[in-house]
Protein backbone atom coordinates (compact mmCIF):
# COMPACT_ATOMS: atom_id res chain seq x y z
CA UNK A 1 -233.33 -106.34 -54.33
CA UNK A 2 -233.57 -110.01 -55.74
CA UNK A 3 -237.54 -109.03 -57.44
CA UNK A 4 -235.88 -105.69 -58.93
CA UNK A 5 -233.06 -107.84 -60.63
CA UNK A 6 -235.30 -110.37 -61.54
CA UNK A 7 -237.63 -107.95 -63.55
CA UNK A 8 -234.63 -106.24 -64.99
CA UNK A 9 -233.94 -109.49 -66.44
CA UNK A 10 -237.27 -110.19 -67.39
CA UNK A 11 -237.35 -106.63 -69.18
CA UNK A 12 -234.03 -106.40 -70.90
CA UNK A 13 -232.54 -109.70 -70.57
CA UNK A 14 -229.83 -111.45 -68.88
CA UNK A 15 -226.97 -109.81 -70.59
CA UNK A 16 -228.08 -106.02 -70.07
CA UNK A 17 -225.55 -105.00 -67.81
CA UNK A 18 -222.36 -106.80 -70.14
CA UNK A 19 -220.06 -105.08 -72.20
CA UNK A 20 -219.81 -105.49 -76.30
CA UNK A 21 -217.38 -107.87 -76.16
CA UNK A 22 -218.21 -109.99 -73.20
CA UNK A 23 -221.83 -109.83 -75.36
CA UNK A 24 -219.55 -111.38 -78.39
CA UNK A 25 -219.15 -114.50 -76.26
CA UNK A 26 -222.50 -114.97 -74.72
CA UNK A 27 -224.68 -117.24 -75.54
CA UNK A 28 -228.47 -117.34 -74.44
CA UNK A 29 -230.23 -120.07 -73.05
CA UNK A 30 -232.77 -121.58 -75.03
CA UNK A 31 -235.19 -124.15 -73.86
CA UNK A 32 -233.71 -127.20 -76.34
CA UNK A 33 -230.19 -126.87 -75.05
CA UNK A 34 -228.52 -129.58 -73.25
CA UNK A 35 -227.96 -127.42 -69.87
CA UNK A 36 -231.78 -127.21 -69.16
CA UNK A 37 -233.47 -130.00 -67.86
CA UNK A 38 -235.65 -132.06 -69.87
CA UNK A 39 -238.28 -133.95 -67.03
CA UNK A 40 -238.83 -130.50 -65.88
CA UNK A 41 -239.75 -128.96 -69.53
CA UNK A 42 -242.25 -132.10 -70.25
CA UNK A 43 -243.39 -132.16 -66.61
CA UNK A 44 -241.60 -133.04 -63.23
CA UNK A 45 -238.02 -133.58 -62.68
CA UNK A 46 -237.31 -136.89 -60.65
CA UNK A 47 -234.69 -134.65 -58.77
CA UNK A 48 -238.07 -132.75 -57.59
CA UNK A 49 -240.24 -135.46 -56.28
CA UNK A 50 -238.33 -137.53 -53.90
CA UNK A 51 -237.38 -134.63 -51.65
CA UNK A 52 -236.50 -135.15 -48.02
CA UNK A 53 -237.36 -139.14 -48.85
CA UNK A 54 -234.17 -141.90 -48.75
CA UNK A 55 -234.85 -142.06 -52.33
CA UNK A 56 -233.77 -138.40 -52.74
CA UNK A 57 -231.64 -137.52 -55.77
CA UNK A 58 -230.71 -134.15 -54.43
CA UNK A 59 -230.55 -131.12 -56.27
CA UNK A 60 -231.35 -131.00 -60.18
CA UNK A 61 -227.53 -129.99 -62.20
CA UNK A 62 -229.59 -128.81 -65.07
CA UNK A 63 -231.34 -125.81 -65.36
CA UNK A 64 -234.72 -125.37 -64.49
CA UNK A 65 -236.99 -122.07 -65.50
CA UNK A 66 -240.42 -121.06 -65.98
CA UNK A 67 -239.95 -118.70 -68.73
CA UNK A 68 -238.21 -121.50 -70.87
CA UNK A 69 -240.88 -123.85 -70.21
CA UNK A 70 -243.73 -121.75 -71.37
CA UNK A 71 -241.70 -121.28 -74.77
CA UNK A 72 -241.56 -124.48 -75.16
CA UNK A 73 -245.35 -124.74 -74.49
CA UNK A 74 -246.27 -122.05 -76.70
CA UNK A 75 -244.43 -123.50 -79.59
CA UNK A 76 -245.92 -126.82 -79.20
CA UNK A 77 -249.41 -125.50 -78.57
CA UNK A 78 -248.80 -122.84 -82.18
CA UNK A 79 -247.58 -126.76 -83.97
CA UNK A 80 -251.07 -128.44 -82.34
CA UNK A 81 -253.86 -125.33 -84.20
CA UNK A 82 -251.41 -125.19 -87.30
């Protein structure tokens, strides 16, 4: 049930299932804002390495995603041929 949502998403976006005005108020995630996590956009979040050590942080508050990361990566890697 989880992969079906997921590729709904990945199809038609988080918000495909809102109405027009809850729509008005949403805002999508882009991989620059402050709620995504920036160690795990450039390449490792410390929250992710020191798991199940004494030094472990826990989990990460920001947000951490794939899909935002290879934006970013593609953007960078258009600004490096250009």
């Amino acid at each position: 049930m989880d992969a079906q949502r997921a590729l709904l998403d990945e199809l038609m976006g988080a918000a495909r299932n809102m109405t027009e005005e809850e729509r008005k108020g949403y805002k999508e995630i882009k991989w620059d804002d402050k709620e995504v996590c920036r160690f795990y956009m450039v390449r490792f979040c410390p929250h992710d390495l020191f798991v199940n050590t004494r030094s472990d942080l826990g989990t990460c508050p920001k947000i951490h995603d794939p899909k935002l990361k290879e934006r970013m990566e593609l953007k960078y890697a258009l600004h490096a041929v250009c």
